[in-house]
PDB file of N, CA and C in Angstrom:
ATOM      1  N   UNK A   1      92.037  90.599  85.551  1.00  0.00           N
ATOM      2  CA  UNK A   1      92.205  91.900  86.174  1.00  0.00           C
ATOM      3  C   UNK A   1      91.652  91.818  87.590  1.00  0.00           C
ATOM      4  N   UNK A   2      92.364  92.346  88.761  1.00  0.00           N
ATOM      5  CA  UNK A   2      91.943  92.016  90.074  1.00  0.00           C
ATOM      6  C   UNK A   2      91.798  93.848  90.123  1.00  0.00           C
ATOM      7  N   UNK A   3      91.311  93.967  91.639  1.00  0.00           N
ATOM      8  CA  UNK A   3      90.857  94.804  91.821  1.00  0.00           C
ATOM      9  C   UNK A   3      92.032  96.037  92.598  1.00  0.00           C
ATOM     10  N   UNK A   4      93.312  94.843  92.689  1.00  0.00           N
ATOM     11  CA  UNK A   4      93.901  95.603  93.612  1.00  0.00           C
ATOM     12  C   UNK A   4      94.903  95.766  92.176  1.00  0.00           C
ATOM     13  N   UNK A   5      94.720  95.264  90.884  1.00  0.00           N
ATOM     14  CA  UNK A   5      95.466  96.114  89.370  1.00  0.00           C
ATOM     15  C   UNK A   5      94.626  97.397  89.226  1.00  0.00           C
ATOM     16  N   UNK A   6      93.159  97.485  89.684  1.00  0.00           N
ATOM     17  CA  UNK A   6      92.182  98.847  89.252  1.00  0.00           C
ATOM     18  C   UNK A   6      93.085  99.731  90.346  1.00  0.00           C
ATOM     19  N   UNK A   7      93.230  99.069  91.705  1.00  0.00           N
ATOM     20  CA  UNK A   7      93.614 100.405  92.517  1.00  0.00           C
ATOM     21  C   UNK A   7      95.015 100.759  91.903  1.00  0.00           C
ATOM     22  N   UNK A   8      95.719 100.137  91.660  1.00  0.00           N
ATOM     23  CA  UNK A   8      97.138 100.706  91.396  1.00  0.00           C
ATOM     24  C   UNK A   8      97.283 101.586  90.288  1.00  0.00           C
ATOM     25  N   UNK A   9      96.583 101.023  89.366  1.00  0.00           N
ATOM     26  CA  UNK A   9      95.985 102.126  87.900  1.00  0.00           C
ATOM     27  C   UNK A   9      95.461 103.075  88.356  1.00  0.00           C
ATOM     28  N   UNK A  10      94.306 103.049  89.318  1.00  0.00           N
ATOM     29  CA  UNK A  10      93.917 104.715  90.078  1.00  0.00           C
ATOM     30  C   UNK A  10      95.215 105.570  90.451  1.00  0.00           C
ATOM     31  N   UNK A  11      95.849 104.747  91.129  1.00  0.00           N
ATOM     32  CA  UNK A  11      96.573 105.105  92.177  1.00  0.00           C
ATOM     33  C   UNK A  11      98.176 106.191  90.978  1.00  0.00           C
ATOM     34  N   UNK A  12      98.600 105.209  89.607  1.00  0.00           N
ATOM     35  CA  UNK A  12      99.326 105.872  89.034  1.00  0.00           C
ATOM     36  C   UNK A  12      98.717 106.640  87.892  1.00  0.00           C
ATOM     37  N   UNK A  13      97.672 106.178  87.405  1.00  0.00           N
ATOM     38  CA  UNK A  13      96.859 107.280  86.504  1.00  0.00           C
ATOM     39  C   UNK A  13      96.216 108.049  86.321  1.00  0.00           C
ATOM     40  N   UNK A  14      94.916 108.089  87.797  1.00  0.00           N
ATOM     41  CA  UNK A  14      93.858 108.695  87.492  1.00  0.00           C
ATOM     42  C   UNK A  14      94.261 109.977  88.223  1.00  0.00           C
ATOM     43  N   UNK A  15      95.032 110.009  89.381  1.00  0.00           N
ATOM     44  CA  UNK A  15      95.570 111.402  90.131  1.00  0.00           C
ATOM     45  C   UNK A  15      94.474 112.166  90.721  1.00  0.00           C
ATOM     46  N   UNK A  16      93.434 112.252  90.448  1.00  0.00           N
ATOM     47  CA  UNK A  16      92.674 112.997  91.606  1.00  0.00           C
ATOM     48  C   UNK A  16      91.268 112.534  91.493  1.00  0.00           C
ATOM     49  N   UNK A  17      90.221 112.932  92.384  1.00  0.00           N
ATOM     50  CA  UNK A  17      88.790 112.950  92.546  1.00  0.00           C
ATOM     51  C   UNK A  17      88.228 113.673  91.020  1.00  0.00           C
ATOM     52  N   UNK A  18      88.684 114.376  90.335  1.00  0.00           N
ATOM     53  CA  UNK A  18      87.878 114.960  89.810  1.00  0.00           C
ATOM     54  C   UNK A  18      88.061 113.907  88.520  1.00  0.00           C
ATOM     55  N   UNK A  19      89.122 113.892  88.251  1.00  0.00           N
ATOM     56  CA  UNK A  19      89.181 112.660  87.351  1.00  0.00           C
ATOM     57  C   UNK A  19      88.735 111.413  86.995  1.00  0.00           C
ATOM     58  N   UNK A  20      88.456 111.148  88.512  1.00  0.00           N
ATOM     59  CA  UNK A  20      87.792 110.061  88.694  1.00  0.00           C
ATOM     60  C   UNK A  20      86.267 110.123  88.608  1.00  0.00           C
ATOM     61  N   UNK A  21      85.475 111.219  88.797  1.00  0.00           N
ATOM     62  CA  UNK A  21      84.207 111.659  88.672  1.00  0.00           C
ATOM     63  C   UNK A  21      83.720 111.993  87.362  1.00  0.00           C
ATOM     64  N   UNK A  22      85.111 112.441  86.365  1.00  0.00           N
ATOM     65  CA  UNK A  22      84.874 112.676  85.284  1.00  0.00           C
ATOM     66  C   UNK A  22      84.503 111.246  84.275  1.00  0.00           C
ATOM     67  N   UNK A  23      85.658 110.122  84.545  1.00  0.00           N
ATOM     68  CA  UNK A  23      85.832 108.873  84.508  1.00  0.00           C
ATOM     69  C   UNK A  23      84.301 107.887  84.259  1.00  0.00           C
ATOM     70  N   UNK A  24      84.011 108.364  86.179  1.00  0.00           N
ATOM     71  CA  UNK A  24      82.608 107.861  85.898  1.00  0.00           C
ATOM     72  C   UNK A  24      81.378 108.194  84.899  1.00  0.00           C
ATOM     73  N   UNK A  25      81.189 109.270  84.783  1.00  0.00           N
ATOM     74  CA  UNK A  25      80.459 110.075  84.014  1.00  0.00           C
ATOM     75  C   UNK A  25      80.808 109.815  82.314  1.00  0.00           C
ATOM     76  N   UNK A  26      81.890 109.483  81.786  1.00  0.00           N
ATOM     77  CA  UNK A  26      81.969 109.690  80.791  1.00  0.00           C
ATOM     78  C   UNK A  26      81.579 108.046  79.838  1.00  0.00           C
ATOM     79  N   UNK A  27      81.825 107.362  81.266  1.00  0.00           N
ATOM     80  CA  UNK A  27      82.021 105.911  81.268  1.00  0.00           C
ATOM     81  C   UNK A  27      80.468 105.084  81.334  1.00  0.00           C
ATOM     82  N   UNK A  28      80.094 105.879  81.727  1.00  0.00           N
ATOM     83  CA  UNK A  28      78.397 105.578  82.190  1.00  0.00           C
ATOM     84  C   UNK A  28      77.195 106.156  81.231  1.00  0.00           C
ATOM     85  N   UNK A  29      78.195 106.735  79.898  1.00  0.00           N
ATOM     86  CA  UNK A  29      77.385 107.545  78.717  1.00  0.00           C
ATOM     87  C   UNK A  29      78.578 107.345  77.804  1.00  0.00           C
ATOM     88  N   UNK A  30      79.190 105.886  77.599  1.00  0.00           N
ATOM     89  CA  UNK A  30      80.091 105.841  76.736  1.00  0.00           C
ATOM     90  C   UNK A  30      79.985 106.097  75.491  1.00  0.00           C
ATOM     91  N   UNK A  31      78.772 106.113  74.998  1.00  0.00           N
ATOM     92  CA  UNK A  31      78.642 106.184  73.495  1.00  0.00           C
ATOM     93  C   UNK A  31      78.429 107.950  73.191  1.00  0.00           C
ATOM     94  N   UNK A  32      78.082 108.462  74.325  1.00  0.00           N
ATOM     95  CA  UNK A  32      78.018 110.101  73.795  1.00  0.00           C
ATOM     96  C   UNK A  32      79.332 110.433  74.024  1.00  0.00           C
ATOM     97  N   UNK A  33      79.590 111.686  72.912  1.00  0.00           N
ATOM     98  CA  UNK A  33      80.246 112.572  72.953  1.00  0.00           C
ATOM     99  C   UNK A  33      79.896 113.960  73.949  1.00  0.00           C
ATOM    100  N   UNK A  34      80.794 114.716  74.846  1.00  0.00           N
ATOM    101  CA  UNK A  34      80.569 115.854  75.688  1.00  0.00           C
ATOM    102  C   UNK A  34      81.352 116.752  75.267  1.00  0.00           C
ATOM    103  N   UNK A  35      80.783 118.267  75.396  1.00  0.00           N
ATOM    104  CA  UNK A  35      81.629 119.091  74.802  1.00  0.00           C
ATOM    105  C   UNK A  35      82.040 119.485  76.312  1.00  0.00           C
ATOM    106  N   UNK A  36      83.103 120.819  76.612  1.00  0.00           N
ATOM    107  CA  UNK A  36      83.923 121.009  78.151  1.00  0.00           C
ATOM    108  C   UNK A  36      82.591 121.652  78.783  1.00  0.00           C
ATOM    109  N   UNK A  37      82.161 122.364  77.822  1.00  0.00           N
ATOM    110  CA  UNK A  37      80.911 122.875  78.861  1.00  0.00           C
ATOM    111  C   UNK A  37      80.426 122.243  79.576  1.00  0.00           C
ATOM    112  N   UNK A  38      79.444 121.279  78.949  1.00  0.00           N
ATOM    113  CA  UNK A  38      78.612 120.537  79.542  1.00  0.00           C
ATOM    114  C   UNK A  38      79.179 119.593  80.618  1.00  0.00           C
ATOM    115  N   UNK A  39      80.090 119.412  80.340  1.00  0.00           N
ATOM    116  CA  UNK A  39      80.919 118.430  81.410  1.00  0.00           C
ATOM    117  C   UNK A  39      81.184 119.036  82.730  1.00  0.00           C
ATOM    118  N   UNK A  40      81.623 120.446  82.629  1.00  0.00           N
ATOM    119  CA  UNK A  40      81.813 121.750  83.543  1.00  0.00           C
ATOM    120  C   UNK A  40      80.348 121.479  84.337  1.00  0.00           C
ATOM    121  N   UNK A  41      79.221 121.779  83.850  1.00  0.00           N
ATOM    122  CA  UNK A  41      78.131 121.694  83.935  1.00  0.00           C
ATOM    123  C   UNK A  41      77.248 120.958  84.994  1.00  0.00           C
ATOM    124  N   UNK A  42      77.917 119.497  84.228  1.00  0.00           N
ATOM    125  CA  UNK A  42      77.902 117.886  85.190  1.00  0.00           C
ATOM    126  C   UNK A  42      77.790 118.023  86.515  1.00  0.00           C
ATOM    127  N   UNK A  43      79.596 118.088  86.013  1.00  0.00           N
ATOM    128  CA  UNK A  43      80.505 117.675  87.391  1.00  0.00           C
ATOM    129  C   UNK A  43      80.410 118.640  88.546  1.00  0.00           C
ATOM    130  N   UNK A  44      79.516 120.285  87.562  1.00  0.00           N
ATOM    131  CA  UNK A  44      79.591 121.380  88.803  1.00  0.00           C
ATOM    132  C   UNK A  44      80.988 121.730  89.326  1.00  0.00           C
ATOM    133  N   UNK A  45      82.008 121.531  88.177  1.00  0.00           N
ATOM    134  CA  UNK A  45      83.188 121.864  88.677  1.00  0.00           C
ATOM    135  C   UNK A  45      83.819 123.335  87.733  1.00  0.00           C
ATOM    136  N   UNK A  46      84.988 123.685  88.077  1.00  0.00           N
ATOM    137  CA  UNK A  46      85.331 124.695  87.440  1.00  0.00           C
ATOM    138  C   UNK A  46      86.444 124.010  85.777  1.00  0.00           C
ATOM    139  N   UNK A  47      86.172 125.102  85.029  1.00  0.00           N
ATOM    140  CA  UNK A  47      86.562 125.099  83.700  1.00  0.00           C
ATOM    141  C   UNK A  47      88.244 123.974  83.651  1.00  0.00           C
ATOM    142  N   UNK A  48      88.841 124.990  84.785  1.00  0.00           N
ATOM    143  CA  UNK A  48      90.102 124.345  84.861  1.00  0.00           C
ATOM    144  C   UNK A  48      90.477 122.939  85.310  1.00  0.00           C
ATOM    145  N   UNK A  49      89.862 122.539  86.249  1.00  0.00           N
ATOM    146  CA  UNK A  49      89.739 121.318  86.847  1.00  0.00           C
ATOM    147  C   UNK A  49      89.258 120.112  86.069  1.00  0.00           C
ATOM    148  N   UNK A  50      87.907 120.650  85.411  1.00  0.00           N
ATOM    149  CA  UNK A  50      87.368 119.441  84.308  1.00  0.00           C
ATOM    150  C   UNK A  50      88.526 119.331  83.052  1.00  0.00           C
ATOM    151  N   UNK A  51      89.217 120.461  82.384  1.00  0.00           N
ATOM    152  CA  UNK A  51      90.511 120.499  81.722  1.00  0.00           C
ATOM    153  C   UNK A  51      91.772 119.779  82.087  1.00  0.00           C
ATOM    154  N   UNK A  52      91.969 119.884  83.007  1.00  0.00           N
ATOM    155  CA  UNK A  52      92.666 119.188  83.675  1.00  0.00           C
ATOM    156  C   UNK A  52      93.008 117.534  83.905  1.00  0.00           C
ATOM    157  N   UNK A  53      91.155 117.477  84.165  1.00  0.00           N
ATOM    158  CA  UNK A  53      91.259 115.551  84.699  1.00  0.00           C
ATOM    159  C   UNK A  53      91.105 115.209  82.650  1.00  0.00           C
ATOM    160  N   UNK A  54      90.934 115.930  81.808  1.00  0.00           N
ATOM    161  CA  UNK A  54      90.532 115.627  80.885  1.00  0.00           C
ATOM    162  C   UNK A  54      91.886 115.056  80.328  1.00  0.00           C
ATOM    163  N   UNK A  55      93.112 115.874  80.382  1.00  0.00           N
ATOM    164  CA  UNK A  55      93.988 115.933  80.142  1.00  0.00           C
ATOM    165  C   UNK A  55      94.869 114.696  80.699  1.00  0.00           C
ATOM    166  N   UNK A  56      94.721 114.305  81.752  1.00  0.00           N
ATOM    167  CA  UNK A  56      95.068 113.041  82.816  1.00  0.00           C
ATOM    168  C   UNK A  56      94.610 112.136  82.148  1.00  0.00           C
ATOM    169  N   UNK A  57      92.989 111.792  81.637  1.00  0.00           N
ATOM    170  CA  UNK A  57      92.381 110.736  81.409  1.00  0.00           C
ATOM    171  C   UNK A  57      93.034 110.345  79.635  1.00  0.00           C
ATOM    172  N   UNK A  58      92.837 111.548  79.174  1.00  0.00           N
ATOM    173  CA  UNK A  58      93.122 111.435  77.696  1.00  0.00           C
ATOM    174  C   UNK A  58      94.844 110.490  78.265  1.00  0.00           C
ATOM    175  N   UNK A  59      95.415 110.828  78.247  1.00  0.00           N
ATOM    176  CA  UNK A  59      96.825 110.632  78.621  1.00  0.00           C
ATOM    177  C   UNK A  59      96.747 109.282  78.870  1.00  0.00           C
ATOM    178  N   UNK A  60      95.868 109.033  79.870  1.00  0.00           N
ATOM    179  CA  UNK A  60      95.627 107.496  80.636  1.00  0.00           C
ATOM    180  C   UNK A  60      95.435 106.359  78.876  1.00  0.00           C
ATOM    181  N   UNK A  61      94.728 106.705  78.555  1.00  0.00           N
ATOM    182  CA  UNK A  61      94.395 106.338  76.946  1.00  0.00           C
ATOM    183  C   UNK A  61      92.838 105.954  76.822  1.00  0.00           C
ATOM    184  N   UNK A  62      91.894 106.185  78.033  1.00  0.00           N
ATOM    185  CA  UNK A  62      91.012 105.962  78.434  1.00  0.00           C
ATOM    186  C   UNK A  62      89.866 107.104  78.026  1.00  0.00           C
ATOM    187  N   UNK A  63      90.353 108.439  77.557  1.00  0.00           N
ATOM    188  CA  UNK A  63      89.436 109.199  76.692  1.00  0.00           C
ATOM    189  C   UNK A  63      89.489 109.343  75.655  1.00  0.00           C
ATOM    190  N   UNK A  64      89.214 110.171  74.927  1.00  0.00           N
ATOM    191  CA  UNK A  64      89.722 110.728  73.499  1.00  0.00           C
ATOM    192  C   UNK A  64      88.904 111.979  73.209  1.00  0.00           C
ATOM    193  N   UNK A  65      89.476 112.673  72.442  1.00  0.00           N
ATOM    194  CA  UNK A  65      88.747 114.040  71.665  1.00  0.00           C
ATOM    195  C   UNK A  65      88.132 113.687  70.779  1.00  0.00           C
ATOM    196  N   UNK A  66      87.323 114.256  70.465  1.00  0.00           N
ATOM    197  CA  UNK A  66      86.586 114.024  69.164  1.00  0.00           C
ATOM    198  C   UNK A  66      87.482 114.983  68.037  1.00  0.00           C
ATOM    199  N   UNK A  67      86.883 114.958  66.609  1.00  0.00           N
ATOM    200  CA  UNK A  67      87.044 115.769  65.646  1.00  0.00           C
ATOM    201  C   UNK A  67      86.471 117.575  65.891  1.00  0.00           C
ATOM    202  N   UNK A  68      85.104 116.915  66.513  1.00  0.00           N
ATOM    203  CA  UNK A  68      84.715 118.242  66.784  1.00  0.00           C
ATOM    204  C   UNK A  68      85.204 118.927  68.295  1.00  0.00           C
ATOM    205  N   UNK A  69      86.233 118.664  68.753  1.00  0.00           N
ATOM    206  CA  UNK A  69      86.870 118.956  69.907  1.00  0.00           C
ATOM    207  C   UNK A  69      85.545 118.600  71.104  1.00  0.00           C
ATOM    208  N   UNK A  70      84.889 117.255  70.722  1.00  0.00           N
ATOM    209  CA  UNK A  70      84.129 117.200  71.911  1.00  0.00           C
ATOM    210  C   UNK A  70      85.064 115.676  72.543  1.00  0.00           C
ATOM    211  N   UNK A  71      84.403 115.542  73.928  1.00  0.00           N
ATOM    212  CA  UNK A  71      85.388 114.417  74.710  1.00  0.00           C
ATOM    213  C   UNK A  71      84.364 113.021  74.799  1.00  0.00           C
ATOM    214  N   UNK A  72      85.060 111.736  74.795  1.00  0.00           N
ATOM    215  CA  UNK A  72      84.395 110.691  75.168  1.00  0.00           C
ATOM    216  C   UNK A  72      84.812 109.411  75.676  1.00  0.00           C
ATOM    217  N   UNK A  73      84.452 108.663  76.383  1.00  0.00           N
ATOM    218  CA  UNK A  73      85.363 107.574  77.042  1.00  0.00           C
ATOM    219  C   UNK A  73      85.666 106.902  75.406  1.00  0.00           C
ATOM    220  N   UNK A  74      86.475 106.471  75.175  1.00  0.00           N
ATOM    221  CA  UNK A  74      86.828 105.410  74.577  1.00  0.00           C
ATOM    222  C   UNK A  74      88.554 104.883  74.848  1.00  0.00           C
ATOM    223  N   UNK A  75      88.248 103.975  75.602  1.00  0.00           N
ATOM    224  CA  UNK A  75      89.519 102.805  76.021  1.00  0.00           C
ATOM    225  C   UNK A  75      90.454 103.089  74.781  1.00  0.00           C
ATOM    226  N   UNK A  76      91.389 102.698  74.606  1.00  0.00           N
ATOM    227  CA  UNK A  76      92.775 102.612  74.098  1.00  0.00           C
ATOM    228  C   UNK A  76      93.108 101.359  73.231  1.00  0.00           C
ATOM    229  N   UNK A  77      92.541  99.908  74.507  1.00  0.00           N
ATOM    230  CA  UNK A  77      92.922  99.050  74.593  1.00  0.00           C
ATOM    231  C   UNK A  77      91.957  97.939  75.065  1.00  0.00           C
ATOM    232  N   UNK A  78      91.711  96.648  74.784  1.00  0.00           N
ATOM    233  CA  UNK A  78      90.783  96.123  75.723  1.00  0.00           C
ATOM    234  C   UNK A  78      91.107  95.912  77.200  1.00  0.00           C
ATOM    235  N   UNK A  79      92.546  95.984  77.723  1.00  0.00           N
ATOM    236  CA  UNK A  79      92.959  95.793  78.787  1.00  0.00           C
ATOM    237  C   UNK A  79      92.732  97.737  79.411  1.00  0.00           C
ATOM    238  N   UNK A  80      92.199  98.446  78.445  1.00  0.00           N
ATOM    239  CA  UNK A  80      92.161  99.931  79.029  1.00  0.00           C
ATOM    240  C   UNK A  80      90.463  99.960  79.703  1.00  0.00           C
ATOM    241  N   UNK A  81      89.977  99.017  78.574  1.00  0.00           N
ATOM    242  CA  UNK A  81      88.623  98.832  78.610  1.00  0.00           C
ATOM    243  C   UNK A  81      88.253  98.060  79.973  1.00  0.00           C
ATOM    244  N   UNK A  82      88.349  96.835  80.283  1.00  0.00           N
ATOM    245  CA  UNK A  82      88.970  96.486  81.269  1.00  0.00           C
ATOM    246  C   UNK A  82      89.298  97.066  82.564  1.00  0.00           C
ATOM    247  N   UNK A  83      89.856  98.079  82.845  1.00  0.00           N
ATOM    248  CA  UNK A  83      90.860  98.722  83.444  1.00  0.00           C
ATOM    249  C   UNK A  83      89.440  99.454  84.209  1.00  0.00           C
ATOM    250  N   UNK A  84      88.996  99.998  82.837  1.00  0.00           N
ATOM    251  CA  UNK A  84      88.446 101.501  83.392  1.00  0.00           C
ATOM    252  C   UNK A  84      87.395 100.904  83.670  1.00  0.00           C
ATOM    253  N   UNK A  85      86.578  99.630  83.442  1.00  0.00           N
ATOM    254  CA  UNK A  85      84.831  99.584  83.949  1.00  0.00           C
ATOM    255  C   UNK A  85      85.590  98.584  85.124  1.00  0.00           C
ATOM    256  N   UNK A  86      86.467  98.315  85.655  1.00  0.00           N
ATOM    257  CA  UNK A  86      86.987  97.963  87.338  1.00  0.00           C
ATOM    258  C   UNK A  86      86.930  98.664  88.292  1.00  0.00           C
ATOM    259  N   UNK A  87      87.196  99.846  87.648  1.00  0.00           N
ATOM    260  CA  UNK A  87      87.914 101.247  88.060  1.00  0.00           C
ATOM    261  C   UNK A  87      86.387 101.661  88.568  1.00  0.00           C
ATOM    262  N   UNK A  88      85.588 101.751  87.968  1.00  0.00           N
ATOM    263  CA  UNK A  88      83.830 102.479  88.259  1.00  0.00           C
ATOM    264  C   UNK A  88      83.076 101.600  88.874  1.00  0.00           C
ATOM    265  N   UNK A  89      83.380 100.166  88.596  1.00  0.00           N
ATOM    266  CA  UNK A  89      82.843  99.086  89.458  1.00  0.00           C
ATOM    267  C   UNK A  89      83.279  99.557  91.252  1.00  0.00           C
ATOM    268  N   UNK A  90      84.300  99.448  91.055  1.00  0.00           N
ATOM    269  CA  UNK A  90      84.881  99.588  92.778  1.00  0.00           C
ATOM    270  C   UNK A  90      84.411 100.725  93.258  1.00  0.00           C
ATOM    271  N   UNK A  91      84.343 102.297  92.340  1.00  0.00           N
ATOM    272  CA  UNK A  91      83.575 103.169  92.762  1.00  0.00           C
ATOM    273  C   UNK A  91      82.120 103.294  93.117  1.00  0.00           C
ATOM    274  N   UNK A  92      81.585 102.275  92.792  1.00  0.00           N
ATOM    275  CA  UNK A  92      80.320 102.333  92.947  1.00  0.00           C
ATOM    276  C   UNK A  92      79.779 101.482  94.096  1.00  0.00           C
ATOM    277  N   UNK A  93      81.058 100.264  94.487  1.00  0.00           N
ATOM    278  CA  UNK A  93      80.793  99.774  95.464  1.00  0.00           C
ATOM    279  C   UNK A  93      81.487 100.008  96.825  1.00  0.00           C
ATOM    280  N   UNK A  94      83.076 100.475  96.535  1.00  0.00           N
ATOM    281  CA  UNK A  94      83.757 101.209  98.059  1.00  0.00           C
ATOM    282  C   UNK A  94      84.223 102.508  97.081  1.00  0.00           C
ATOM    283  N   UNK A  95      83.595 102.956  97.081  1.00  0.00           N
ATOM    284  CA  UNK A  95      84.283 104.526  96.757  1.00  0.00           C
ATOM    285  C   UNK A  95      85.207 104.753  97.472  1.00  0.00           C
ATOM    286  N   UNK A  96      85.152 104.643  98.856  1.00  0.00           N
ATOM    287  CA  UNK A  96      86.220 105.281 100.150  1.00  0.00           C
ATOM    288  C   UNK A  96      87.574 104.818  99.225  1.00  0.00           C
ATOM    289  N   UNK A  97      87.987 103.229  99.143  1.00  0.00           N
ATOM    290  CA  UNK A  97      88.722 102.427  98.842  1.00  0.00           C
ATOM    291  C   UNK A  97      89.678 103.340  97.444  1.00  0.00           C
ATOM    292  N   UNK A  98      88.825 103.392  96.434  1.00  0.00           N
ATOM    293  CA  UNK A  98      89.201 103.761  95.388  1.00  0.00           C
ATOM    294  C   UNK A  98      89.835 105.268  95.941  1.00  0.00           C
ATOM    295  N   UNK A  99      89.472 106.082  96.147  1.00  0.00           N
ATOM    296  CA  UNK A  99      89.528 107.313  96.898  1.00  0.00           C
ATOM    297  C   UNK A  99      90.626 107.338  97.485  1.00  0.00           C
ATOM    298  N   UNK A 100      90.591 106.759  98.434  1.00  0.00           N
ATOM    299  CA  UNK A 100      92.589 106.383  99.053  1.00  0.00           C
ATOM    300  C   UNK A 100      93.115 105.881  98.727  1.00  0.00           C
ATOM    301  N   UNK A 101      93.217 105.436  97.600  1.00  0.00           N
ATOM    302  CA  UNK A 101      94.304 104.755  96.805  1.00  0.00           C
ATOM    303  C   UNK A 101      94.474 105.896  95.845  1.00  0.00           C
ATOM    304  N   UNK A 102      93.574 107.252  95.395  1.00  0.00           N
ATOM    305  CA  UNK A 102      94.276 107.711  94.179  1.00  0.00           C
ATOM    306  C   UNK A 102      95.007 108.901  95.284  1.00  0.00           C
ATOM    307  N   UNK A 103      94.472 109.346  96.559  1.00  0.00           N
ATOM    308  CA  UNK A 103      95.161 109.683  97.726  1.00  0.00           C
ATOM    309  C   UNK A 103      96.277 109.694  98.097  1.00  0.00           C
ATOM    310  N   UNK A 104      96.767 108.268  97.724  1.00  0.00           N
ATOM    311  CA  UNK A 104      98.180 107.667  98.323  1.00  0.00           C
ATOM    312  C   UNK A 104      98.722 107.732  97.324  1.00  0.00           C
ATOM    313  N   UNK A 105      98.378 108.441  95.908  1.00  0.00           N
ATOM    314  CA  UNK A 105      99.522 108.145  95.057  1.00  0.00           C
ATOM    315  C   UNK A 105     100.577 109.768  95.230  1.00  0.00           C
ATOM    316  N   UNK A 106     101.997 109.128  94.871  1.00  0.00           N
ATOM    317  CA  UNK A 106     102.853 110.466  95.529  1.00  0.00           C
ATOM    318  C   UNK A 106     102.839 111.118  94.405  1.00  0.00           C
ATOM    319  N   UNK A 107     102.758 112.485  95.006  1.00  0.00           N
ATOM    320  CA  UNK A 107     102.339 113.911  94.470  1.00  0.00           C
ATOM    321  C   UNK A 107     104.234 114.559  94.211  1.00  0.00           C
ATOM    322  N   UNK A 108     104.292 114.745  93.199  1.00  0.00           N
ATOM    323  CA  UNK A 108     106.206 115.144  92.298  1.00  0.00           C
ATOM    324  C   UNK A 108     105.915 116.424  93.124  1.00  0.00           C
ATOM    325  N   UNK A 109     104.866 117.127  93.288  1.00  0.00           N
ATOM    326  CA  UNK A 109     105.395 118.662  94.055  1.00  0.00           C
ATOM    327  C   UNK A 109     105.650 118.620  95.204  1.00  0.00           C
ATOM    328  N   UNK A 110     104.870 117.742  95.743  1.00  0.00           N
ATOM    329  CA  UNK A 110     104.846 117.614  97.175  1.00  0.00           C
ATOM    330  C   UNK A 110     106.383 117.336  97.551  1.00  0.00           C
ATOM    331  N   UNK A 111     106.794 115.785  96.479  1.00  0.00           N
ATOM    332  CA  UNK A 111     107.939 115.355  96.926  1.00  0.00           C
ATOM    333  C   UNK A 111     108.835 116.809  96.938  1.00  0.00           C
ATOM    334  N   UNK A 112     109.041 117.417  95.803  1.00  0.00           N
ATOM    335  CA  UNK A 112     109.971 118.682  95.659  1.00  0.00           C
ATOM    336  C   UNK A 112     109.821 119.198  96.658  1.00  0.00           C
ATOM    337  N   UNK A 113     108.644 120.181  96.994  1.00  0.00           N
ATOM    338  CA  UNK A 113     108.587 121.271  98.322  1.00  0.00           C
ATOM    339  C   UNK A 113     109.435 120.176  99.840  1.00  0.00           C
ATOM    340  N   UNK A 114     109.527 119.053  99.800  1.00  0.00           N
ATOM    341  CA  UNK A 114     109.803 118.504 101.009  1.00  0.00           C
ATOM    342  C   UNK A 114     111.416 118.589 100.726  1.00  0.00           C
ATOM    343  N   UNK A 115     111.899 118.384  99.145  1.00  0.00           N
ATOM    344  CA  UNK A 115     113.254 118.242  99.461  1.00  0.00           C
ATOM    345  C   UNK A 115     113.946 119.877  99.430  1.00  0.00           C
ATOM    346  N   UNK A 116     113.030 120.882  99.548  1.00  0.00           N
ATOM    347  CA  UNK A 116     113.563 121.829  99.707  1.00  0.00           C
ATOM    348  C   UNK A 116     113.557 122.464 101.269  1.00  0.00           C
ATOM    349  N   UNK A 117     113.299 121.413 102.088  1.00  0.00           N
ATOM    350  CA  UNK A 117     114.186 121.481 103.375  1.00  0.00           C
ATOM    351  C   UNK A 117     115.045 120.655 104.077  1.00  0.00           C
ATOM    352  N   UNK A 118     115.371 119.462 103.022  1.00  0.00           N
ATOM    353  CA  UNK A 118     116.089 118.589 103.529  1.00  0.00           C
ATOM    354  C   UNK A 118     117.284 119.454 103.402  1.00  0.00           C
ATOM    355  N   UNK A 119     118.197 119.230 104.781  1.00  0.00           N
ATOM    356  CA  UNK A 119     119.707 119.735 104.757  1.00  0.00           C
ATOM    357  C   UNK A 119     120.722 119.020 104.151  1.00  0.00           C
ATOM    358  N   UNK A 120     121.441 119.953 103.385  1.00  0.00           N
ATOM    359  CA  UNK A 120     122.697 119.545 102.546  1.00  0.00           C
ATOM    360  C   UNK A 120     123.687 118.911 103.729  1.00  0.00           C
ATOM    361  N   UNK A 121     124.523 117.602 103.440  1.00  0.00           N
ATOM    362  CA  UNK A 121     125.683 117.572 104.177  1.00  0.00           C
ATOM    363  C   UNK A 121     126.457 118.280 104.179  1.00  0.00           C
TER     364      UNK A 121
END
């Protein structure tokens, strides 16, 4: 796994900062379980946003729910496993790096709102 496979995985999976903060955090206390509160709590972010990257990460295959609807890193895969302590490595050493790469990944609304001024022939 190179570092420029972690950015491209940022870049198509992780989709934003908060995700990625969540990422770290969940990754850096892998063996606990978090309920949304506390995570809300953490990250000092709002309800929706931590819901959100939760929803991204789960997806990624890199979280999971618990039984008791609490959240926790657990990889997918060993190549998820892999993936994701690259992914926090690089954050911890160029954050910027990691950061503009999940930056540069293209945004489906963005693309839409733009093709709703491209002119018809």
């Amino acid at each position: 796994m190179t570092e420029t496979d972690a950015l491209d995985f940022a870049r198509a999976s992780i989709g934003s900062v908060w995700a990625l903060e969540l990422l770290v955090l969940l990754g850096h206390a892998n063996k606990q379980s978090w309920p949304v509160d506390d995570i809300v709590r953490e990250l000092r972010g709002s309800g929706a946003a931590v819901e959100g990257a939760l929803t991204v990460l789960t997806s990624a295959g890199l979280v999971a729910k618990t039984s008791d609807g609490q959240y926790r890193y657990q990889p997918a895969s060993p190549a998820l496993e892999a993936v994701g302590a690259l992914v926090r490595q690089i954050y911890a050493t160029k954050p910027t790096t990691l950061i503009a790469a999940i930056y540069e990944a293209p945004n489906e609304k963005l693309r839409t709102f733009a093709r709703a001024f491209k002119f018809k022939e």
